[in-house]
Protein backbone atom coordinates (compact mmCIF):
# COMPACT_ATOMS: atom_id res chain seq x y z
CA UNK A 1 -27.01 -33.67 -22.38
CA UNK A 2 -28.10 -36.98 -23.65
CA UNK A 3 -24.77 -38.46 -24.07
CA UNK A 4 -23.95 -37.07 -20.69
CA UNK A 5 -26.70 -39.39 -19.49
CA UNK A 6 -25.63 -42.10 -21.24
CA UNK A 7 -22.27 -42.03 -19.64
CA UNK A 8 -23.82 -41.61 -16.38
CA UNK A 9 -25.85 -44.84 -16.73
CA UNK A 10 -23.00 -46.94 -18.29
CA UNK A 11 -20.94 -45.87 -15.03
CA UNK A 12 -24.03 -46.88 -11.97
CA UNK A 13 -24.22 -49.80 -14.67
CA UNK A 14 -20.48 -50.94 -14.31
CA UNK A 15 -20.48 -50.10 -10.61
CA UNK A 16 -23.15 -52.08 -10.26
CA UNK A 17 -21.74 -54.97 -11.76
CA UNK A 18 -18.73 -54.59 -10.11
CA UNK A 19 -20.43 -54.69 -6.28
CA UNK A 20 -22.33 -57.83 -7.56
CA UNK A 21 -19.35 -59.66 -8.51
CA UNK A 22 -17.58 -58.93 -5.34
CA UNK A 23 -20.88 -59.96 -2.96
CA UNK A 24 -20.34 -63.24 -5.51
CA UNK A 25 -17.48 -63.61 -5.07
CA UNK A 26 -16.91 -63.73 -1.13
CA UNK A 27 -17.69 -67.35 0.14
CA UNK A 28 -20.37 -67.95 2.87
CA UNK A 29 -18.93 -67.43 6.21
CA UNK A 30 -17.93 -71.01 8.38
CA UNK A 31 -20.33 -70.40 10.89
CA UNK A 32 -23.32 -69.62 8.15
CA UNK A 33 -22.10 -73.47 6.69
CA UNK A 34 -22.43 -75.53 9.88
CA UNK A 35 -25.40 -73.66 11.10
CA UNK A 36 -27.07 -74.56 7.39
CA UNK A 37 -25.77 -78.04 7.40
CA UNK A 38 -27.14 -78.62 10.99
CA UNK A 39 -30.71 -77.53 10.04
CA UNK A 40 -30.40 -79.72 7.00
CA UNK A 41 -29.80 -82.99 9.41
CA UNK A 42 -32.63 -81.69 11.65
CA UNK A 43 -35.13 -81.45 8.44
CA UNK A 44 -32.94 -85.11 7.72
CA UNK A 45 -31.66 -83.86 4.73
CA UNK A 46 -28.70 -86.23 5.14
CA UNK A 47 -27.11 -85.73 1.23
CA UNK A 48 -27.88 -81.66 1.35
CA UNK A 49 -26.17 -81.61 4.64
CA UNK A 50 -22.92 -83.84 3.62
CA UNK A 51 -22.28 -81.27 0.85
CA UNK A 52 -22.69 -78.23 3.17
CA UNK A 53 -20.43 -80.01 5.83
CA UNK A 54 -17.67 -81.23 3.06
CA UNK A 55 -17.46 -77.51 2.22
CA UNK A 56 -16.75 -76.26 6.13
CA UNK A 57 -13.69 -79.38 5.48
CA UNK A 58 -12.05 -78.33 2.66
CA UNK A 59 -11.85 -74.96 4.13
CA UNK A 60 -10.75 -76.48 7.47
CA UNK A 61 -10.13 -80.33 7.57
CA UNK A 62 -9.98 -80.23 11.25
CA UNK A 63 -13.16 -78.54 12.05
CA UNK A 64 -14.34 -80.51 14.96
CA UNK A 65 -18.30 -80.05 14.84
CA UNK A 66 -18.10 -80.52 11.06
CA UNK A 67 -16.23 -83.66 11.35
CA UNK A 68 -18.90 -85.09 14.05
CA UNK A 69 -21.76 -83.55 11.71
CA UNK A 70 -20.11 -86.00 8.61
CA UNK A 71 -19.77 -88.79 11.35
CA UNK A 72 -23.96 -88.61 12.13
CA UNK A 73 -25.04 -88.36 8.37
CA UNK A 74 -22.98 -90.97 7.90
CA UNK A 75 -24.25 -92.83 10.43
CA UNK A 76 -28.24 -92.08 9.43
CA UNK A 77 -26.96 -93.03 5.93
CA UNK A 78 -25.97 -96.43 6.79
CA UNK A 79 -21.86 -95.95 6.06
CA UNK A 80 -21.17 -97.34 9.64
CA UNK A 81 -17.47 -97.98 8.99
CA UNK A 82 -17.35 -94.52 7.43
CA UNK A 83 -18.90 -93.07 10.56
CA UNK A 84 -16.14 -95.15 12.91
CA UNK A 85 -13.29 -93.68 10.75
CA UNK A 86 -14.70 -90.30 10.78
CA UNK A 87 -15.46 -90.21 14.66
CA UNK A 88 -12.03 -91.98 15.47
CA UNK A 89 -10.32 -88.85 13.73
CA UNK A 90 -11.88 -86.57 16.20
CA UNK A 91 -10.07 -88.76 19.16
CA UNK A 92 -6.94 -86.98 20.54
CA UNK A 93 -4.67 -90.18 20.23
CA UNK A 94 -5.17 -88.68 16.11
CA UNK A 95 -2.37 -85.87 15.66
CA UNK A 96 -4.57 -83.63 13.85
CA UNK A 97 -7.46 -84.17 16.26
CA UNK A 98 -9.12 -81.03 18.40
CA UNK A 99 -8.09 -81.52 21.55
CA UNK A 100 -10.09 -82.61 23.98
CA UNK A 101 -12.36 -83.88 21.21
CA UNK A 102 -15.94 -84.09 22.07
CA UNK A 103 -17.77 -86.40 23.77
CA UNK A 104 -20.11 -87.53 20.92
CA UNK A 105 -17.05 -88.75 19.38
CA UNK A 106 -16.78 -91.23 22.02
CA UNK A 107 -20.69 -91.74 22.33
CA UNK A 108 -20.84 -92.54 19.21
CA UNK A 109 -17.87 -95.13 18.94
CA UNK A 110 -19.40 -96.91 22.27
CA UNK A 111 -22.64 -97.46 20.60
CA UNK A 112 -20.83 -98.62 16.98
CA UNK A 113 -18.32 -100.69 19.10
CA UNK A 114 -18.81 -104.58 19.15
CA UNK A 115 -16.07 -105.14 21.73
CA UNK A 116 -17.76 -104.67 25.34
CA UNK A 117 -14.30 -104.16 26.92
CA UNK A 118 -13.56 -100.81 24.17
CA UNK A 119 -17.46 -99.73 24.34
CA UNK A 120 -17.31 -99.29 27.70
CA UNK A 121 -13.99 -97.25 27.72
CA UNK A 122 -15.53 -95.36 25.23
CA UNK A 123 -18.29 -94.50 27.57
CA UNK A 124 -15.96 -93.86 30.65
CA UNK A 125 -14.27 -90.73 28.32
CA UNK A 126 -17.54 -89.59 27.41
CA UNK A 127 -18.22 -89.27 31.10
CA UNK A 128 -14.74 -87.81 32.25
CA UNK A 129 -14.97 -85.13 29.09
CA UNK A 130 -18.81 -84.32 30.01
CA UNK A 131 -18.33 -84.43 33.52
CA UNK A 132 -14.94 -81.69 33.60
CA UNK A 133 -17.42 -79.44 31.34
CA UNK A 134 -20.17 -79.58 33.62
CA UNK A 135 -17.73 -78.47 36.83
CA UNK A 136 -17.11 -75.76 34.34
CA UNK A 137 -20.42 -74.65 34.39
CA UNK A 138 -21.03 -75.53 38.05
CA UNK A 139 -17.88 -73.62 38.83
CA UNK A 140 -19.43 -70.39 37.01
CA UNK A 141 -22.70 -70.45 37.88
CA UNK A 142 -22.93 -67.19 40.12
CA UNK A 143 -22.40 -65.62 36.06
CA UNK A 144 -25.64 -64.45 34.27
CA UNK A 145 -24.29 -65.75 31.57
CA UNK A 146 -24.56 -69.33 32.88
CA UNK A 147 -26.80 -71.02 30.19
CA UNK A 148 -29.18 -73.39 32.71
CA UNK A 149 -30.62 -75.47 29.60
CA UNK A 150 -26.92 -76.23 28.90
CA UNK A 151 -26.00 -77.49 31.84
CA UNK A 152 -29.63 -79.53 31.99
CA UNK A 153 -28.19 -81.37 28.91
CA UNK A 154 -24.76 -82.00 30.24
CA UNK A 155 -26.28 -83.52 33.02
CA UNK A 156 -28.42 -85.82 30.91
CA UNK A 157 -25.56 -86.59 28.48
CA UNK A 158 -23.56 -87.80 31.20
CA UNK A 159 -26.68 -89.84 32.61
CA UNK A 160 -27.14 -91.91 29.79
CA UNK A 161 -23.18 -92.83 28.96
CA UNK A 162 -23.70 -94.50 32.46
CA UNK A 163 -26.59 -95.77 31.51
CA UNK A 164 -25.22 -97.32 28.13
CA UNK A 165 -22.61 -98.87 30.70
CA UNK A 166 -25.17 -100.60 32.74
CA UNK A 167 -26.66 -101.78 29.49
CA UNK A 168 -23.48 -103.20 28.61
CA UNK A 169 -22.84 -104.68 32.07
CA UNK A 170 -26.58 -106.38 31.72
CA UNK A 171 -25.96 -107.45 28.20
CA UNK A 172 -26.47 -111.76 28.60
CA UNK A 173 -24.83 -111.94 25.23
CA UNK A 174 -21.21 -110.91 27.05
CA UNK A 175 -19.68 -112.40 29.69
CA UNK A 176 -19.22 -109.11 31.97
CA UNK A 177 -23.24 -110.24 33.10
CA UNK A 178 -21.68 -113.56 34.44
CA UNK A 179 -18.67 -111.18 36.54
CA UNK A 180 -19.38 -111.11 39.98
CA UNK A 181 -18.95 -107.57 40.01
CA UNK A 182 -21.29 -106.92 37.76
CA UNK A 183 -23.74 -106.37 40.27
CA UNK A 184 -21.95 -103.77 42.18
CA UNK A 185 -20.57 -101.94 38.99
CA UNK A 186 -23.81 -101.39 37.88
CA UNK A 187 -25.46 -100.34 41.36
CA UNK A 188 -22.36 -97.43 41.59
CA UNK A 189 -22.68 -96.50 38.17
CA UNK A 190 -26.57 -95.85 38.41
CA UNK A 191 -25.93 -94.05 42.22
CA UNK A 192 -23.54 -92.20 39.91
CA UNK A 193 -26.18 -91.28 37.33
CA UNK A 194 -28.61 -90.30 40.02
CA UNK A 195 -26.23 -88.35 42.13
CA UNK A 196 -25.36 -86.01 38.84
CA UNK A 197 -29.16 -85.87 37.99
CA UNK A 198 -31.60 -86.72 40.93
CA UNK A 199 -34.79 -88.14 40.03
CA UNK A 200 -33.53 -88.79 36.42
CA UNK A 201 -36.46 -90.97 34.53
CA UNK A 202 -34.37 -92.81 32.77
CA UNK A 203 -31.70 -93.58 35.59
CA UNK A 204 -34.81 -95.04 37.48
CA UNK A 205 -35.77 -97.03 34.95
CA UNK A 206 -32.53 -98.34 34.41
CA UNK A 207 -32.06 -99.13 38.05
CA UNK A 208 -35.89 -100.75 38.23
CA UNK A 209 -34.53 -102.94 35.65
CA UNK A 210 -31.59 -104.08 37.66
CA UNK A 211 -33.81 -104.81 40.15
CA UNK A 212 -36.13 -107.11 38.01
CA UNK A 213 -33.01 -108.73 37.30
CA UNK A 214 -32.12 -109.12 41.05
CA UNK A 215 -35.80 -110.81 41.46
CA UNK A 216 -37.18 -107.71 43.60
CA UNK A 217 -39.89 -106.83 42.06
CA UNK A 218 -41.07 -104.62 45.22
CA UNK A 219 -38.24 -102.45 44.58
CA UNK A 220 -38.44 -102.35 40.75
CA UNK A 221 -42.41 -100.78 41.66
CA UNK A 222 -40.80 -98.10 43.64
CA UNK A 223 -38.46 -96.57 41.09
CA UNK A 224 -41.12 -96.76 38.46
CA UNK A 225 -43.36 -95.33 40.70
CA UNK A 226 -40.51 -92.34 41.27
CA UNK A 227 -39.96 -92.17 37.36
CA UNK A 228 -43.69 -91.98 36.01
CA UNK A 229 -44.64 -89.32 38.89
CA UNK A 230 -42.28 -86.88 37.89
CA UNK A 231 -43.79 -86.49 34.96
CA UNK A 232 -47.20 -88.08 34.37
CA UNK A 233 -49.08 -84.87 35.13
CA UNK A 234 -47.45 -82.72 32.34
CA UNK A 235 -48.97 -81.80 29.30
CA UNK A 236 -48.16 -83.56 26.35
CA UNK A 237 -46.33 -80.10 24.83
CA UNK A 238 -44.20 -79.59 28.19
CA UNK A 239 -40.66 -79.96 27.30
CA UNK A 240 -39.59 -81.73 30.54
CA UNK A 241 -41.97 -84.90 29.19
CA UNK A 242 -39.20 -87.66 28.06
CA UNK A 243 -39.07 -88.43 24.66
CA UNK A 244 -41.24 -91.46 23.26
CA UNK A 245 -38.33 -94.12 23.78
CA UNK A 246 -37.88 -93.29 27.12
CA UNK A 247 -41.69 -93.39 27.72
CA UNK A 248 -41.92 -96.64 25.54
CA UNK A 249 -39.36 -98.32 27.96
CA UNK A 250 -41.09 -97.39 30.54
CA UNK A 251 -44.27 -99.18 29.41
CA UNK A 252 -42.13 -102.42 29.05
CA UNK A 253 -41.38 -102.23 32.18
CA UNK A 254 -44.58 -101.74 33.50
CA UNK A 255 -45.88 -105.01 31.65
CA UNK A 256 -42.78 -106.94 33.04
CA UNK A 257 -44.57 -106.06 36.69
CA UNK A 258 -48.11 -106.69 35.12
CA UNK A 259 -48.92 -103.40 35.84
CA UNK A 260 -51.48 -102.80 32.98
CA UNK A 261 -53.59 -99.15 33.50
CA UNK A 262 -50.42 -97.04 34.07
CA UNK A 263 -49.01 -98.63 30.96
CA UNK A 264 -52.16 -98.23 28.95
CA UNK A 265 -52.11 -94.48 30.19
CA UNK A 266 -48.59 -94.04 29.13
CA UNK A 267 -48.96 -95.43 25.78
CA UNK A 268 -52.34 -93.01 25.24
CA UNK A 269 -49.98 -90.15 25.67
CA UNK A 270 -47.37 -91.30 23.44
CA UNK A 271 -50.30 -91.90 20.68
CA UNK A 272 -51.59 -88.93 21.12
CA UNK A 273 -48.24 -87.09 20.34
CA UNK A 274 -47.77 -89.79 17.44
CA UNK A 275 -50.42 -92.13 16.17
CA UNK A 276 -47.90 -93.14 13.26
CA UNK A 277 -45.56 -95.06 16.48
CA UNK A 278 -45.52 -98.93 15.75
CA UNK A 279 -44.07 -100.02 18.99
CA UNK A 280 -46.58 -98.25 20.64
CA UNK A 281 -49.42 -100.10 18.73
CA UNK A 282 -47.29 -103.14 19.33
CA UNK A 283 -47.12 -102.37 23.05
CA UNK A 284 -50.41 -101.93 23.34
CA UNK A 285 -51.30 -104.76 21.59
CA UNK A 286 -49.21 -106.56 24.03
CA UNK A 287 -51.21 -105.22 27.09
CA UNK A 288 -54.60 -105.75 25.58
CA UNK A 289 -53.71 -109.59 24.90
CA UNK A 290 -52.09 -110.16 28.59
CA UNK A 291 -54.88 -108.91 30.38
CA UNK A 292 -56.85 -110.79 28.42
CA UNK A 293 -54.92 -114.07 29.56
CA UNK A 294 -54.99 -112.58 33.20
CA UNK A 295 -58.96 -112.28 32.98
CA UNK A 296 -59.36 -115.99 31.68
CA UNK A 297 -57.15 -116.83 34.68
CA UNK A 298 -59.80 -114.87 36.86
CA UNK A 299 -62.88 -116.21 35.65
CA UNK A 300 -63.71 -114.30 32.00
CA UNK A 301 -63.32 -110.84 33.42
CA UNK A 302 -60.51 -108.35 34.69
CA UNK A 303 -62.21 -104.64 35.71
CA UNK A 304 -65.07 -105.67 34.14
CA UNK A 305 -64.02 -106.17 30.47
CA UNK A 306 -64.47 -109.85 29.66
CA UNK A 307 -61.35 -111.73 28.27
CA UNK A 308 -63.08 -111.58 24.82
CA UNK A 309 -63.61 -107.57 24.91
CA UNK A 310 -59.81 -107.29 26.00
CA UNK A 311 -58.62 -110.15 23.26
CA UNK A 312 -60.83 -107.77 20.83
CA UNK A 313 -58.66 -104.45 21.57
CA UNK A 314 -55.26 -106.58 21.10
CA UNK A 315 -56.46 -107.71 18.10
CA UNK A 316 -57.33 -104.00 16.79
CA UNK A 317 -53.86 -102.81 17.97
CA UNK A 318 -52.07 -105.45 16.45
CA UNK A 319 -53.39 -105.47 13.10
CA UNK A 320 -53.20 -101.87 13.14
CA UNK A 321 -48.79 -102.56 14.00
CA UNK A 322 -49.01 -104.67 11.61
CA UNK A 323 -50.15 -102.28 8.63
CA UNK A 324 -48.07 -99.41 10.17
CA UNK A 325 -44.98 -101.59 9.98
CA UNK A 326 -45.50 -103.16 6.63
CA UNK A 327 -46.13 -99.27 5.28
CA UNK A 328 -43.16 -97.65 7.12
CA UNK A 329 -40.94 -100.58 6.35
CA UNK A 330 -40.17 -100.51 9.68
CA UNK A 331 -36.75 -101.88 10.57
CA UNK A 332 -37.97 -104.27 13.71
CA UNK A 333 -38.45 -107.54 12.38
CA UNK A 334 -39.01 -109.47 15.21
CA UNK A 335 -41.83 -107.10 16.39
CA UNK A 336 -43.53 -107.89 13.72
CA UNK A 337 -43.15 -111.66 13.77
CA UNK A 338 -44.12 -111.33 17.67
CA UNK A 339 -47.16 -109.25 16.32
CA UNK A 340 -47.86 -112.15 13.94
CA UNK A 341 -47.57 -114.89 16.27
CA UNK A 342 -50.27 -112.80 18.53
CA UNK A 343 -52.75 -112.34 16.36
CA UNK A 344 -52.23 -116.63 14.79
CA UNK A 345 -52.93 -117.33 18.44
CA UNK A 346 -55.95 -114.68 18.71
CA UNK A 347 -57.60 -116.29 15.46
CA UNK A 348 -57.30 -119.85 16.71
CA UNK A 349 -59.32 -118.26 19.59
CA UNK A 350 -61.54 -116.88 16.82
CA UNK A 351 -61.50 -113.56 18.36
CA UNK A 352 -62.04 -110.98 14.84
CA UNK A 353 -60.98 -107.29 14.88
CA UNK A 354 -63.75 -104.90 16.09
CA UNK A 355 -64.68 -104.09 12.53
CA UNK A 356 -64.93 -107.66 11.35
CA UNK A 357 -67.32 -108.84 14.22
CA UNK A 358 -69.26 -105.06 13.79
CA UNK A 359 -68.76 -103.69 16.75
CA UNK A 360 -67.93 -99.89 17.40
CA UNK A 361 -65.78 -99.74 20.39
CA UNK A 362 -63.79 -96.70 19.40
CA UNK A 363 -64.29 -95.16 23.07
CA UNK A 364 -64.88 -97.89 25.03
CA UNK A 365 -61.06 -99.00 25.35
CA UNK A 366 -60.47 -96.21 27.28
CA UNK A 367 -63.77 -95.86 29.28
CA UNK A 368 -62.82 -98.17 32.31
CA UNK A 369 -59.29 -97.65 31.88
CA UNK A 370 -59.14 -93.75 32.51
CA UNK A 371 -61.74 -94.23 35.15
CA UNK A 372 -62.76 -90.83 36.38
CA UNK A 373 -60.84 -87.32 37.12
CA UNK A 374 -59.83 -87.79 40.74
CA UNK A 375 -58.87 -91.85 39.94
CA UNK A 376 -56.32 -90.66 37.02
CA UNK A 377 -54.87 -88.09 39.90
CA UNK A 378 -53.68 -91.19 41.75
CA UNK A 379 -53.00 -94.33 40.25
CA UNK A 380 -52.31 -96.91 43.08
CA UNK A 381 -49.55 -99.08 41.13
CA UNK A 382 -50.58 -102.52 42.57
């Protein structure tokens, strides 16, 4: 009976052996690959994720989302005219591209583009591919399968490529600024934006900046106004809240139109989400030390903080960019040197940081600003 045993255990033992080597043996499934190397870029594990996605390839060169996966670790990793090559294979004009190809591919190739002219052709398929997929899902929307959150980011896909046209349009570095069309291109291509995604923040703000350009300031105040209603009520964790860039261009605009408490209460948003965000420091900075300038212009005071309280506060803010950016190794250089040249001009006004002259004015930023409950329902924007 013992040998018998023996036997019996040699055979589960060999089995066993046998099923481990074939689970070993099979390869991770495609799908399993891309899904790992996309959390990977997420987490912006940008080496871990190139090996994952070089796997999916040299199981299937031509795999489209692993091929625009390569192109935005690439990208992240600094290998621009890697990225170029990589998205340009993903273009249908390629023989062994996926056809259509996908709009990121173009996105992508506008943005690395130096040539206005191919940038904004670039951007024009980006908008024909996105705008054909969302009639798709316009077209079969009475299905319960329809995928609303989907659509939402077609929509806002397609909102900034025509917004990254305007940009282009606006550019004073090209000459398409000095074409008399320019005006008119950008005024359709923004109607455009809005007309795909009504009351779109950042297609108001980009047509409030045309209209700073135009010199009508009345108007830029109006879309602003549009833009920062829409959302300046939600809570900081509502996903409909823009993300910081698009709240952070916002606030520049809002100091272009020396409009100074609905920038302040934008920024205190953003730095409550993220207290790490140098331009937001830098921003506010910026506001403190303009309002100062307005209050000297007004006799010492501006809603009754005196020019030095207000010079005090851009000071803090400033030096705080300043350490922020110096840590981080921040990539804006000439923030900083803007930051520098704002707090040389603040010391040859011998205004000190809160700390240095000893005063505790931790609150007291805020105090006047946020005014009370039923003021911070409706800020006039005057």
């Amino acid at each position: 009976m013992g040998r018998a045993r023996a036997k019996t255990r040699k055979a589960v033992s060999a089995s066993t052996k046998s099923a481990a080597g074939e689970a070993k043996a099979t390869p991770p499934s495609i799908a399993s690959l891309v899904e790992k190397a996309q959390s990977l870029i997420v987490q912006c594990d940008y080496e871990l994720a190139k090996r994952f996605v070089h796997r999916v390839l040299e199981r299937e060169p031509n795999h489209a989302e692993a091929k625009d996966m390569l192109g935005v670790v690439q990208l992240e990793t600094g290998e621009l005219d890697e990225a170029r090559i990589t998205f340009e294979s993903l273009l249908s004009s390629n023989p062994a591209a996926s056809t259509p190809p996908p709009p990121s591919a173009h996105l992508y190739l506008a943005q690395l583009n130096d040539d206005p002219h191919m940038a904004l052709k670039h951007y024009q398929a980006a908008v024909d591919i996105l705008m054909a997929q969302l009639k798709g899902k316009e077209r079969a929307v009475a299905s319960v399968s329809t995928d609303d959150d989907d659509e939402t980011e077609l929509k806002q896909n397609i909102v900034r490529a025509l917004i990254g046209m305007v940009e282009i349009w606006m550019d004073p570095s090209y000459d398409l600024c000095f074409d008399p069309a320019a005006e008119k291109v950008c005024e359709d291509l923004l109607n455009m934006a809005l007309q795909t995604d009504p009351g779109n923040t950042e297609a108001l703000q980009a047509f409030a900046s045309v209209r700073l350009s135009q010199q009508r300031p009345d108007d830029a105040k109006t879309c602003l106004e549009k833009a920062w209603t829409a959302w300046k009520d939600l809570e900081l964790d509502d996903p409909r809240l823009p993300p910081i860039p698009t709240r952070l261009a916002l606030v520049k605009l809002f100091l272009e139109l020396s409009l100074f408490t609905p920038a302040l209460l934008v920024l205190q948003g953003v730095m409550a989400t993220d207290d790490q965000e140098v331009e937001a420091w830098y921003l506010e900075g910026w506001c403190f030390f303009l309002m100062a300038e307005q209050a000297q212009e007004n006799g010492g005071k501006l809603d009754e903080l005196s020019w030095e309280e207000l010079a005090r506060d851009a000071r803090d803010c400033l030096e705080t960019c300043k350490m922020l950016h110096i840590n981080q190794e921040h990539p804006d250089k000439p923030l900083l040197e803007h930051v520098q040249e704002l707090i040389a001009k603040l010391e040859d006004l011998e205004i000190q940081t809160s700390l240095e002259d000893g005063v505790d004015d931790e609150e007291d930023s805020w105090e006047d600003i946020d005014g009370s409950e039923d003021e911070d329902e409706d800020i006039e924007m005057s």
